[in-house]
N, C-alpha and C. Protein backbone atom coordinates (compact mmCIF):
# COMPACT_ATOMS: atom_id res chain seq x y z
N UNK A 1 75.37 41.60 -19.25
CA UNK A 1 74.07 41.16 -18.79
C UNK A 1 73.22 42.39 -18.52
N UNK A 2 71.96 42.47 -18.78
CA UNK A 2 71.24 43.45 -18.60
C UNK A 2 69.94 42.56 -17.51
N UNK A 3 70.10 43.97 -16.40
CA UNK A 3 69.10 43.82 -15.36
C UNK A 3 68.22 44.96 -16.04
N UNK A 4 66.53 44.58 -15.13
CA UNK A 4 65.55 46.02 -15.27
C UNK A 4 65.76 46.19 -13.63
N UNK A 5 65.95 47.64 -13.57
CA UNK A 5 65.78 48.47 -12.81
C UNK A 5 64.63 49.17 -12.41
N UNK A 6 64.41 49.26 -11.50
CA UNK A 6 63.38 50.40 -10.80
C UNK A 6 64.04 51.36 -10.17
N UNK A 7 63.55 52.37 -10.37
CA UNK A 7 63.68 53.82 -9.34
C UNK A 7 62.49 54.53 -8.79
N UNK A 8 63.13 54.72 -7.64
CA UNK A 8 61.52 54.96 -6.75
C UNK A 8 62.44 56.36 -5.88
N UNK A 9 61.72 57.33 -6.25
CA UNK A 9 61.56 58.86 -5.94
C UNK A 9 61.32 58.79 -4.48
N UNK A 10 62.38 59.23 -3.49
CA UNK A 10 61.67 59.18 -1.77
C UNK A 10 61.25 60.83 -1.83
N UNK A 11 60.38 60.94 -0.67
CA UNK A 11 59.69 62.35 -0.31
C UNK A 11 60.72 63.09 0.13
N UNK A 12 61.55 62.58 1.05
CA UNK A 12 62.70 63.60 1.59
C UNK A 12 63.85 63.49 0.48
N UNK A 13 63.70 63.25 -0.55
CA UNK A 13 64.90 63.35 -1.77
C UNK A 13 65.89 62.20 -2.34
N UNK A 14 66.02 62.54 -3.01
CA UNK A 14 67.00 60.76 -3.72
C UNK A 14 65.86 59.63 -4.09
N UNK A 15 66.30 58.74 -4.71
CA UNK A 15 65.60 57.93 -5.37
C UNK A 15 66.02 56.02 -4.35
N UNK A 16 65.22 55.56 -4.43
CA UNK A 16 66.18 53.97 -4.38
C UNK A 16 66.34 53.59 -5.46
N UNK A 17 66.78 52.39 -5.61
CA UNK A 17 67.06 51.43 -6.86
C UNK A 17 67.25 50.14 -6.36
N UNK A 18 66.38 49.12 -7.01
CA UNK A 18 66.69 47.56 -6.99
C UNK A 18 66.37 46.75 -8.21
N UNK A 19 66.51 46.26 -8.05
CA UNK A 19 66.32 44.77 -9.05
C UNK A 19 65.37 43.75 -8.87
N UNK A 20 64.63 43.96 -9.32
CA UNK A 20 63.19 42.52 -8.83
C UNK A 20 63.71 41.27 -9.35
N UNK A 21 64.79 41.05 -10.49
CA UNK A 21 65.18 39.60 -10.96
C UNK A 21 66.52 39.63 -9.62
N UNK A 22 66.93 39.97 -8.70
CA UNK A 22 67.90 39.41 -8.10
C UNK A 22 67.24 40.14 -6.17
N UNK A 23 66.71 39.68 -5.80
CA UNK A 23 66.03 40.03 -4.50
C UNK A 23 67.01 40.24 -2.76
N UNK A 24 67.05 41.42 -2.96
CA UNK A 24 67.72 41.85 -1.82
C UNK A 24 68.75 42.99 -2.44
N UNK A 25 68.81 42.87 -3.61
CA UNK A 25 69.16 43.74 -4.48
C UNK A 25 69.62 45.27 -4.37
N UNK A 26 69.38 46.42 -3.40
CA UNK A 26 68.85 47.52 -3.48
C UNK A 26 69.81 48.53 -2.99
N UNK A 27 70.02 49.73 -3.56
CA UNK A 27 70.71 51.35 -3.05
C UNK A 27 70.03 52.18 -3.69
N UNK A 28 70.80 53.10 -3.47
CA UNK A 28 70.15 54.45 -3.35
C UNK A 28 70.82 55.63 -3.76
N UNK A 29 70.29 56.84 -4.28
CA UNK A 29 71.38 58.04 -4.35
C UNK A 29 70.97 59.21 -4.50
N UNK A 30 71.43 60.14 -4.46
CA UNK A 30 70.62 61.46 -3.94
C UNK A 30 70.16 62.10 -5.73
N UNK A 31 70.32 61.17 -6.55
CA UNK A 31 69.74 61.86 -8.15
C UNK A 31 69.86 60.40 -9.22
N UNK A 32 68.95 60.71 -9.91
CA UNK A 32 69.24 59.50 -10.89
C UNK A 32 70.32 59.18 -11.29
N UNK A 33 71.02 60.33 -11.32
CA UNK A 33 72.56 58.89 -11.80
C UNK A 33 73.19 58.27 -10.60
N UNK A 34 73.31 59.40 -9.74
CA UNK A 34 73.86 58.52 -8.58
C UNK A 34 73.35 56.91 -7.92
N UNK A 35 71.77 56.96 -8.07
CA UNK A 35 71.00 55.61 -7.70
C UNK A 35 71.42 54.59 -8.85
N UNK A 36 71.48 54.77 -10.03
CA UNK A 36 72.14 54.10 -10.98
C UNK A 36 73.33 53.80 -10.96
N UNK A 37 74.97 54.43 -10.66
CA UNK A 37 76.06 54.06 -10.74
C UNK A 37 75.91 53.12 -9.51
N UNK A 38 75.49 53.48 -8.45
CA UNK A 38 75.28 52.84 -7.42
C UNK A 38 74.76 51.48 -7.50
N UNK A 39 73.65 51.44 -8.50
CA UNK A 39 72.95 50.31 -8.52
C UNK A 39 74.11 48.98 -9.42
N UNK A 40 74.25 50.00 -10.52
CA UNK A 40 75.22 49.14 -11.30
C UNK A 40 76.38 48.11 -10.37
N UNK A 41 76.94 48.94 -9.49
CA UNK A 41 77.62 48.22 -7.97
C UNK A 41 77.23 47.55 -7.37
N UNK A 42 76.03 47.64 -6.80
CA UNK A 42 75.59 46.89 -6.00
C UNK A 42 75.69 45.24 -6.93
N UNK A 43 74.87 45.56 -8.26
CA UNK A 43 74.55 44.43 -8.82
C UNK A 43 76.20 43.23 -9.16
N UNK A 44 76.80 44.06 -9.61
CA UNK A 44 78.14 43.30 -9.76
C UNK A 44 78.66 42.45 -8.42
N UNK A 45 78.48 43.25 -7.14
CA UNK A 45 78.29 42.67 -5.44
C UNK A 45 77.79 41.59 -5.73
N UNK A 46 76.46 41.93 -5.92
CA UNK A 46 75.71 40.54 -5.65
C UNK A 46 76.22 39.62 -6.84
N UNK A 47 76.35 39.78 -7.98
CA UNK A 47 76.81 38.65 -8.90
C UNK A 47 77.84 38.06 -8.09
N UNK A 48 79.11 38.85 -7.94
CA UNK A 48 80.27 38.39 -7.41
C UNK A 48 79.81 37.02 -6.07
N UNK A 49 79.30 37.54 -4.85
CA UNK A 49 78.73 36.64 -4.33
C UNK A 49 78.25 35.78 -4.52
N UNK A 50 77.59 35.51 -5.43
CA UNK A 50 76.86 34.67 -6.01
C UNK A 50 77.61 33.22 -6.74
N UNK A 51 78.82 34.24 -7.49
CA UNK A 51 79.79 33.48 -8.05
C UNK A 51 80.38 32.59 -7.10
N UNK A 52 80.59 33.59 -5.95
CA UNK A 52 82.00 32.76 -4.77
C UNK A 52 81.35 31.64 -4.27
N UNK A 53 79.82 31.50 -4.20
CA UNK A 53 79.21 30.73 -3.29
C UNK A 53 79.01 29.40 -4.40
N UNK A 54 79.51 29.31 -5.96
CA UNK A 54 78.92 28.75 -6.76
C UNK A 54 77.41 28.49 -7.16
N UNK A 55 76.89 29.82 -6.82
CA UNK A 55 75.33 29.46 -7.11
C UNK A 55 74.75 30.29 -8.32
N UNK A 56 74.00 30.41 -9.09
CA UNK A 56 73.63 30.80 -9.97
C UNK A 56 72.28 31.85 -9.72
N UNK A 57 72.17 32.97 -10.20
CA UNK A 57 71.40 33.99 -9.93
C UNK A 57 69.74 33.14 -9.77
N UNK A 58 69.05 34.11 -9.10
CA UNK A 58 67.48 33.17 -9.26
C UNK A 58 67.19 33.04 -10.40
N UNK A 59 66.01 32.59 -10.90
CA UNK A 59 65.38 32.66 -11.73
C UNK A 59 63.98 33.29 -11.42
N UNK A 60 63.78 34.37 -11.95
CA UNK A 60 62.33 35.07 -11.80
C UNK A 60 62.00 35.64 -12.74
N UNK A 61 60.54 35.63 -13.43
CA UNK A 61 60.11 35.51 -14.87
C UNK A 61 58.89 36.98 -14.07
N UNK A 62 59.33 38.25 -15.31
CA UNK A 62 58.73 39.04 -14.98
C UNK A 62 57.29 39.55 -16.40
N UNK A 63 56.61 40.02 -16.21
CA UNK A 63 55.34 40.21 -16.90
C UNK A 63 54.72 41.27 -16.91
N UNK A 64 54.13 41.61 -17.54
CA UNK A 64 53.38 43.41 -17.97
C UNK A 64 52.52 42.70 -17.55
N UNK A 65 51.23 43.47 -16.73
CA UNK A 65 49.70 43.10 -16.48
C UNK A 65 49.44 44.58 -17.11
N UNK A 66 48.05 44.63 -17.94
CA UNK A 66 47.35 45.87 -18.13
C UNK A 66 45.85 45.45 -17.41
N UNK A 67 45.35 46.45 -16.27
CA UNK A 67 44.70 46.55 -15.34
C UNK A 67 43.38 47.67 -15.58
């Protein structure tokens, strides 16, 4: 399954990472790969949960706006 990711650069260093299709989603790591292996984890977490509870991921429909 492929999620989109965001990475967001903090001022004091490291990046976060979340997932806008799965909400609450989010870690962090002191360099892009680290916020990424990390993220990749987190996301399998939340699937797993998701699984145990028998519920099925949200559904959220994402879109390019040009502004």
């Amino acid at each position: 399954m492929k999620y989109r990711v965001i990475l967001e650069p903090q001022t004091d260093g490291g990046y976060t990472a979340y997932v806008p299709a799965l909400p609450g989603c989010i870690s962090e790591g002191d360099d892009r790969s680290e916020a990424l292996h990390n993220i990749r984890e987190a996301i399998a977490l939340y699937r797993e949960s998701l699984a145990e509870r028998n519920q099925a991921a949200p559904r959220i429909e994402e879109q390019e706006v040009t502004v």
